[in-house]
N, C-alpha and C. Protein backbone atom coordinates (compact mmCIF):
# COMPACT_ATOMS: atom_id res chain seq x y z
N UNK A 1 7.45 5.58 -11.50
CA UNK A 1 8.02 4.51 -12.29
C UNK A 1 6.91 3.75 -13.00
N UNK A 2 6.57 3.97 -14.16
CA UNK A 2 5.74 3.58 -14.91
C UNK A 2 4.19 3.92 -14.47
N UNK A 3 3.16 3.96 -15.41
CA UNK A 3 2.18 3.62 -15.21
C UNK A 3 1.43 3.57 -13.94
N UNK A 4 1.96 2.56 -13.57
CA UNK A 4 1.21 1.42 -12.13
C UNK A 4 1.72 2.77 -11.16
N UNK A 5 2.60 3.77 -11.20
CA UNK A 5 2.32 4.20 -9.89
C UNK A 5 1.64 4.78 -9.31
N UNK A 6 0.00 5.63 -9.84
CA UNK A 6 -1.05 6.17 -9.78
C UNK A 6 -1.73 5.17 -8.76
N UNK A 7 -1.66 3.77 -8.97
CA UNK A 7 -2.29 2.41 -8.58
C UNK A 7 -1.44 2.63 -6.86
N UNK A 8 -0.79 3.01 -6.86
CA UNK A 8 0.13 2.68 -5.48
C UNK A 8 0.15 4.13 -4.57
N UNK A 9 -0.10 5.39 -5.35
CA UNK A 9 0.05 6.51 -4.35
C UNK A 9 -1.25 7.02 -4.09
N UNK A 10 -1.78 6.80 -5.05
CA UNK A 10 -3.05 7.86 -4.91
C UNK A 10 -4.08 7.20 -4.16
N UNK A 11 -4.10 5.55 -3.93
CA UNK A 11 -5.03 4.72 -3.15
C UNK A 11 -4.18 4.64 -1.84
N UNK A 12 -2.84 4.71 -1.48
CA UNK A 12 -2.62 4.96 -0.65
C UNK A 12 -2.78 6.06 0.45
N UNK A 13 -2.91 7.14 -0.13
CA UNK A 13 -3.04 8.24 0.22
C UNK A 13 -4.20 7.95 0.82
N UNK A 14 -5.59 7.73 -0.17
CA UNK A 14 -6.83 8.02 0.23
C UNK A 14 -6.93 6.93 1.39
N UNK A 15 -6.20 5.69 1.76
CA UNK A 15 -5.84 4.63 2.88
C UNK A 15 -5.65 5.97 4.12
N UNK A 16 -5.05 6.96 3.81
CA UNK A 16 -4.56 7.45 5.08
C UNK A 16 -5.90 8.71 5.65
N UNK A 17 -6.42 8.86 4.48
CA UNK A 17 -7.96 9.61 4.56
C UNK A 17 -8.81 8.83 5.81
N UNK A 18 -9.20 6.84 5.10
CA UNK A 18 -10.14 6.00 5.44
C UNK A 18 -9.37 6.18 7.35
N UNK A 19 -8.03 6.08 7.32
CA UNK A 19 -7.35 6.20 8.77
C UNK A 19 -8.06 7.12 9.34
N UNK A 20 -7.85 8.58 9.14
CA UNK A 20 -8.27 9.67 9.72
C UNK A 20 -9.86 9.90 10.44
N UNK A 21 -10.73 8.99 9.41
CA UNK A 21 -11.90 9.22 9.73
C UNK A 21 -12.26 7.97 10.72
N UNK A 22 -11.47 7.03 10.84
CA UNK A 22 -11.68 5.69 11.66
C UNK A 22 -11.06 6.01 12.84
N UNK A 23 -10.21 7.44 12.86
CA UNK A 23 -9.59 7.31 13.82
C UNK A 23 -8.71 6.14 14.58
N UNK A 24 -7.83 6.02 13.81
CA UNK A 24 -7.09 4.58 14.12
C UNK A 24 -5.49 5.22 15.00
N UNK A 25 -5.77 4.72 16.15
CA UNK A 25 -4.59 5.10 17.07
C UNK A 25 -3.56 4.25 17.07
N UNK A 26 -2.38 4.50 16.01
CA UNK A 26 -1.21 3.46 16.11
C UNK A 26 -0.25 4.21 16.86
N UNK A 27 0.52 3.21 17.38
CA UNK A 27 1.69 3.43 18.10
C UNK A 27 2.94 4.20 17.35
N UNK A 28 3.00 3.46 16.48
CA UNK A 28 4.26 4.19 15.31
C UNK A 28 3.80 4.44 14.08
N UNK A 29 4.34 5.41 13.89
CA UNK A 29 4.22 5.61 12.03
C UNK A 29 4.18 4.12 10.97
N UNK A 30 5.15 3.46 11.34
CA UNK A 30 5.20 2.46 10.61
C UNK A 30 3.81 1.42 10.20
N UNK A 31 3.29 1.42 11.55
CA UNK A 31 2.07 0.87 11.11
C UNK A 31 1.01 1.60 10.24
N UNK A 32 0.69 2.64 10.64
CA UNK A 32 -0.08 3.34 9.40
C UNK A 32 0.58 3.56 8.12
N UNK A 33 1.93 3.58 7.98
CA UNK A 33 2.02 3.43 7.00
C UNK A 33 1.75 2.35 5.84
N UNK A 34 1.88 1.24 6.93
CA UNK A 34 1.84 -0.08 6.10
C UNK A 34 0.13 -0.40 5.26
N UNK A 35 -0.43 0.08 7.00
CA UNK A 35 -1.51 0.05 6.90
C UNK A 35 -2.46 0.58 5.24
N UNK A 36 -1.83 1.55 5.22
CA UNK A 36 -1.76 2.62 3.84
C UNK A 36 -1.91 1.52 2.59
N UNK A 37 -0.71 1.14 2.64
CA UNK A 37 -0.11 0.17 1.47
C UNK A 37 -1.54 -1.02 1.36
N UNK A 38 -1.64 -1.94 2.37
CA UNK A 38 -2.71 -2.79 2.77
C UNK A 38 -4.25 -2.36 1.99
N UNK A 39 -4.69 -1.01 2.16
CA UNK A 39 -5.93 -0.69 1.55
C UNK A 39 -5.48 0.24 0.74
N UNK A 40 -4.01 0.33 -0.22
CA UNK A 40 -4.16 0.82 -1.76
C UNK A 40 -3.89 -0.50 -2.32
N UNK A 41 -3.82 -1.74 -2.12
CA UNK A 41 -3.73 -2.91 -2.35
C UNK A 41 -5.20 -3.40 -2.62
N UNK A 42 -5.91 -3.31 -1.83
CA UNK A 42 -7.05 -3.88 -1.59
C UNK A 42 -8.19 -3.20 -2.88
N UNK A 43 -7.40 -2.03 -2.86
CA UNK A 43 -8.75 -0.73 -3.68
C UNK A 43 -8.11 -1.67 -5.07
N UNK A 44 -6.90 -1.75 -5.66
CA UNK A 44 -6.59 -1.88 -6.72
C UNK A 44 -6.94 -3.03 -6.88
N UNK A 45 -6.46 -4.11 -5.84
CA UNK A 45 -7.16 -5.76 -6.18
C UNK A 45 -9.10 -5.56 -6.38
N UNK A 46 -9.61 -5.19 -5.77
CA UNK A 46 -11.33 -4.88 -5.50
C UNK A 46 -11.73 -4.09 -7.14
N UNK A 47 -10.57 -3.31 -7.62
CA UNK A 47 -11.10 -2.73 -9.01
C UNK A 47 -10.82 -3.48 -10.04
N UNK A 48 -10.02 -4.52 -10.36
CA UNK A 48 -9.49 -5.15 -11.03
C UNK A 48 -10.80 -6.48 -10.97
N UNK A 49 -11.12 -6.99 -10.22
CA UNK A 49 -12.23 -7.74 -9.81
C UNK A 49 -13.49 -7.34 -10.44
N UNK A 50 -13.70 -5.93 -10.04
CA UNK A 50 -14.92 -5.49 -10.28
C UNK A 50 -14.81 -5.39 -12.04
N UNK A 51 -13.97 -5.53 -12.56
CA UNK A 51 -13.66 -4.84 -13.94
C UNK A 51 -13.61 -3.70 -14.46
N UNK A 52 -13.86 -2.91 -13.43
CA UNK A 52 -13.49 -1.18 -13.27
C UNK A 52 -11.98 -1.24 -13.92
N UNK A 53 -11.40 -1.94 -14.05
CA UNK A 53 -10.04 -1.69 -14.70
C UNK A 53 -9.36 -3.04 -15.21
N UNK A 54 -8.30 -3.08 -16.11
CA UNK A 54 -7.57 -4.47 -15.95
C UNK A 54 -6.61 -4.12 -15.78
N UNK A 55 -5.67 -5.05 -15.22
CA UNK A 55 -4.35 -5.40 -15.31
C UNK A 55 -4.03 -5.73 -16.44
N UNK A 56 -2.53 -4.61 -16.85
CA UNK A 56 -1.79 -5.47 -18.31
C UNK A 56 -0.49 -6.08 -17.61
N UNK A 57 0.00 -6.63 -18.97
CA UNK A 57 1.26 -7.34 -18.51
C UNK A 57 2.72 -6.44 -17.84
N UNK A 58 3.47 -6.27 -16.38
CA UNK A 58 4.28 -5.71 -16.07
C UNK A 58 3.97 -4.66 -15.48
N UNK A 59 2.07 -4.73 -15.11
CA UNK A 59 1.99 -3.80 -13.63
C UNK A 59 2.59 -4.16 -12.65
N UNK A 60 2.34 -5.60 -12.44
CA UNK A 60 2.70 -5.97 -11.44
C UNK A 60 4.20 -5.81 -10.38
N UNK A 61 5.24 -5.74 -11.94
CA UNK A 61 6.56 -5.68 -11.43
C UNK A 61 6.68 -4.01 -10.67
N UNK A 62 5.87 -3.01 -11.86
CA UNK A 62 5.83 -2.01 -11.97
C UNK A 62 5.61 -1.30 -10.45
N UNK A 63 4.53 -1.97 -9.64
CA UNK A 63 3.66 -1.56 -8.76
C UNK A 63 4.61 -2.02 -7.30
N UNK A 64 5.45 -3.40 -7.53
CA UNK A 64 6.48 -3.60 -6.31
C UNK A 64 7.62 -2.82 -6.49
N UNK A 65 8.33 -2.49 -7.84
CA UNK A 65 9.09 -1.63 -8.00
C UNK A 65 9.15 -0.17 -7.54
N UNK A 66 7.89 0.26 -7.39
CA UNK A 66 6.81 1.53 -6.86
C UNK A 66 7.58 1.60 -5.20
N UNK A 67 7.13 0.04 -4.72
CA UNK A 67 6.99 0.16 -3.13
C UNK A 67 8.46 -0.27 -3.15
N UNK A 68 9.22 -0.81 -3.65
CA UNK A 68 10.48 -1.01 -2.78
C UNK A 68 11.25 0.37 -2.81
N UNK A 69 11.10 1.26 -4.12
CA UNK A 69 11.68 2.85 -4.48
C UNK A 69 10.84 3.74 -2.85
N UNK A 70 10.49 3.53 -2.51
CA UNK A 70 9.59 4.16 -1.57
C UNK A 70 9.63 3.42 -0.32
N UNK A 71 10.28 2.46 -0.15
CA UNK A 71 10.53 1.63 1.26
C UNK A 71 11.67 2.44 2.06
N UNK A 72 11.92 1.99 3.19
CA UNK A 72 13.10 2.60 4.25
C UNK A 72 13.78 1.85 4.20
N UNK A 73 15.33 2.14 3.81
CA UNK A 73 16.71 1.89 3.73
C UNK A 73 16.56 0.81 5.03
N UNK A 74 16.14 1.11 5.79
CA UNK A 74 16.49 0.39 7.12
C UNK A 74 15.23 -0.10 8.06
N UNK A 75 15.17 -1.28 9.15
CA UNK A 75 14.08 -1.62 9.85
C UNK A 75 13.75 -0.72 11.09
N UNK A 76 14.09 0.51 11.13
CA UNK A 76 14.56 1.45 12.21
C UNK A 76 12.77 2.03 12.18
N UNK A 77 11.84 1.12 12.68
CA UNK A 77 10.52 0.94 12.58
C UNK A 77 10.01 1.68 13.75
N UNK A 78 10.62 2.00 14.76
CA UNK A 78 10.40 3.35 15.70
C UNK A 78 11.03 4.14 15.66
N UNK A 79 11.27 5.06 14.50
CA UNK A 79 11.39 5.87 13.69
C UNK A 79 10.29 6.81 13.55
N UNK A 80 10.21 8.26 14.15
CA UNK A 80 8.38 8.98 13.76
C UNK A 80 8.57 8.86 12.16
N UNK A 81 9.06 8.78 11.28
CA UNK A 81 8.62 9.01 9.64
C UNK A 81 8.86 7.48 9.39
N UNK A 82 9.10 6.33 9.71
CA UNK A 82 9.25 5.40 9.40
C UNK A 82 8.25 5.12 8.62
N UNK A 83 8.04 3.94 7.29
CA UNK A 83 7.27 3.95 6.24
C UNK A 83 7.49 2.38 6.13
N UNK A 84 8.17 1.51 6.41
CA UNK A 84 8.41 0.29 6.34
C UNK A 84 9.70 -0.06 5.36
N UNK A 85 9.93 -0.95 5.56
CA UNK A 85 11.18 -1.55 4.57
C UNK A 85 10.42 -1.78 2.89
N UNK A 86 11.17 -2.24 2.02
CA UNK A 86 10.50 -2.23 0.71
C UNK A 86 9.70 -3.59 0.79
N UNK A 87 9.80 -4.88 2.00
CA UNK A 87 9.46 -6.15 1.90
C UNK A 87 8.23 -6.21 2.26
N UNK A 88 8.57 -4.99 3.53
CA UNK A 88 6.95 -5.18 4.47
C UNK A 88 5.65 -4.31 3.61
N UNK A 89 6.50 -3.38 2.94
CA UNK A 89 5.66 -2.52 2.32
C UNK A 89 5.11 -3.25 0.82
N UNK A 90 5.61 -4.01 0.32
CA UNK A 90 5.31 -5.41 -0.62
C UNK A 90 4.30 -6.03 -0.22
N UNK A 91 4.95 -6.37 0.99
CA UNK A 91 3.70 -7.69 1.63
C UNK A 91 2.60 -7.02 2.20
N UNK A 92 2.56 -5.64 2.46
CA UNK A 92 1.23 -5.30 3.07
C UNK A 92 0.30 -5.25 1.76
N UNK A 93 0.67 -4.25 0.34
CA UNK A 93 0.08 -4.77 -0.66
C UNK A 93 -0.40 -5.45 -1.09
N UNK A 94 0.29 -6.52 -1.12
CA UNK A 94 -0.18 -7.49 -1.64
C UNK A 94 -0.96 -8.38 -0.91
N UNK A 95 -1.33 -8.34 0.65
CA UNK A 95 -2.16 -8.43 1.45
C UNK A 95 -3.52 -7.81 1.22
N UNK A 96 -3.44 -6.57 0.99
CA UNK A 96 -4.54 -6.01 0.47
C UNK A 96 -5.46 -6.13 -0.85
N UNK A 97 -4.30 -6.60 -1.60
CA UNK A 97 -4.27 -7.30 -3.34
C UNK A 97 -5.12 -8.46 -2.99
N UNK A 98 -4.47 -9.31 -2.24
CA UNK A 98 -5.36 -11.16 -2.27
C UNK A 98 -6.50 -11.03 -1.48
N UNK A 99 -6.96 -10.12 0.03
CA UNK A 99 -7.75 -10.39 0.79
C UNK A 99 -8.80 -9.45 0.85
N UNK A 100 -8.44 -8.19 0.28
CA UNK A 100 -9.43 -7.21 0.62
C UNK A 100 -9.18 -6.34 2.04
N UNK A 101 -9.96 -5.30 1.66
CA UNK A 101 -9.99 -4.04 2.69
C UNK A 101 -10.28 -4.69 4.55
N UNK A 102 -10.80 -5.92 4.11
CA UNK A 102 -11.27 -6.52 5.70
C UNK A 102 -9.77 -7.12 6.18
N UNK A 103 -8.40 -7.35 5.41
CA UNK A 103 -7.50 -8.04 5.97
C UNK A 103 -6.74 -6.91 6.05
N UNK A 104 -6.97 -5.72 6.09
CA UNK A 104 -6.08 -4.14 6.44
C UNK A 104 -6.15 -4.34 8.08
């Protein structure tokens, strides 16, 4: 869905790379997933900063529109494929957006 979604999968993804090599032992899917969201948030807020890129007008909508199309119908969060709801998966973003890779 537009543009911005390169900004939301492909830093997510590589979130689940930075997991693998940190070896991060979560309990449920849900948390790594979020986790995911949290540092493709962080990469995109950190590039936007750096001026490696800008923001135009209606990424923004573009990029929550991204995560709620891609959220779980339901809070059924011990779930093995669980991925988060579209709110939590918002707010981990945008967690990663305001604070950086240290608030993942």
């Amino acid at each position: 869905m537009g543009d911005g979604a390169v900004y939301v999968v492909i830093p997510h993804e590589f979130g689940h790379a930075v997991q693998a090599q940190l070896e991060s032992g979560f309990e449920y899917n849900v948390e790594q997933e979020l986790q995911a969201d949290c540092y493709a948030g962080a990469t995109l807020g950190g590039m936007i900063k750096a001026g490696l890129i800008q923001a135009e007008e209606g990424d923004d909508e573009e990029l929550f529109a991204n995560l709620e199309a891609a959220g779980d119908p339901t809070d059924a969060w011990w779930e093995p494929n669980a991925h988060g709801t579209p709110e939590q998966r918002q707010r981990a973003f945008a967690k990663g957006f305001d604070g950086g890779v240290q608030t993942c």
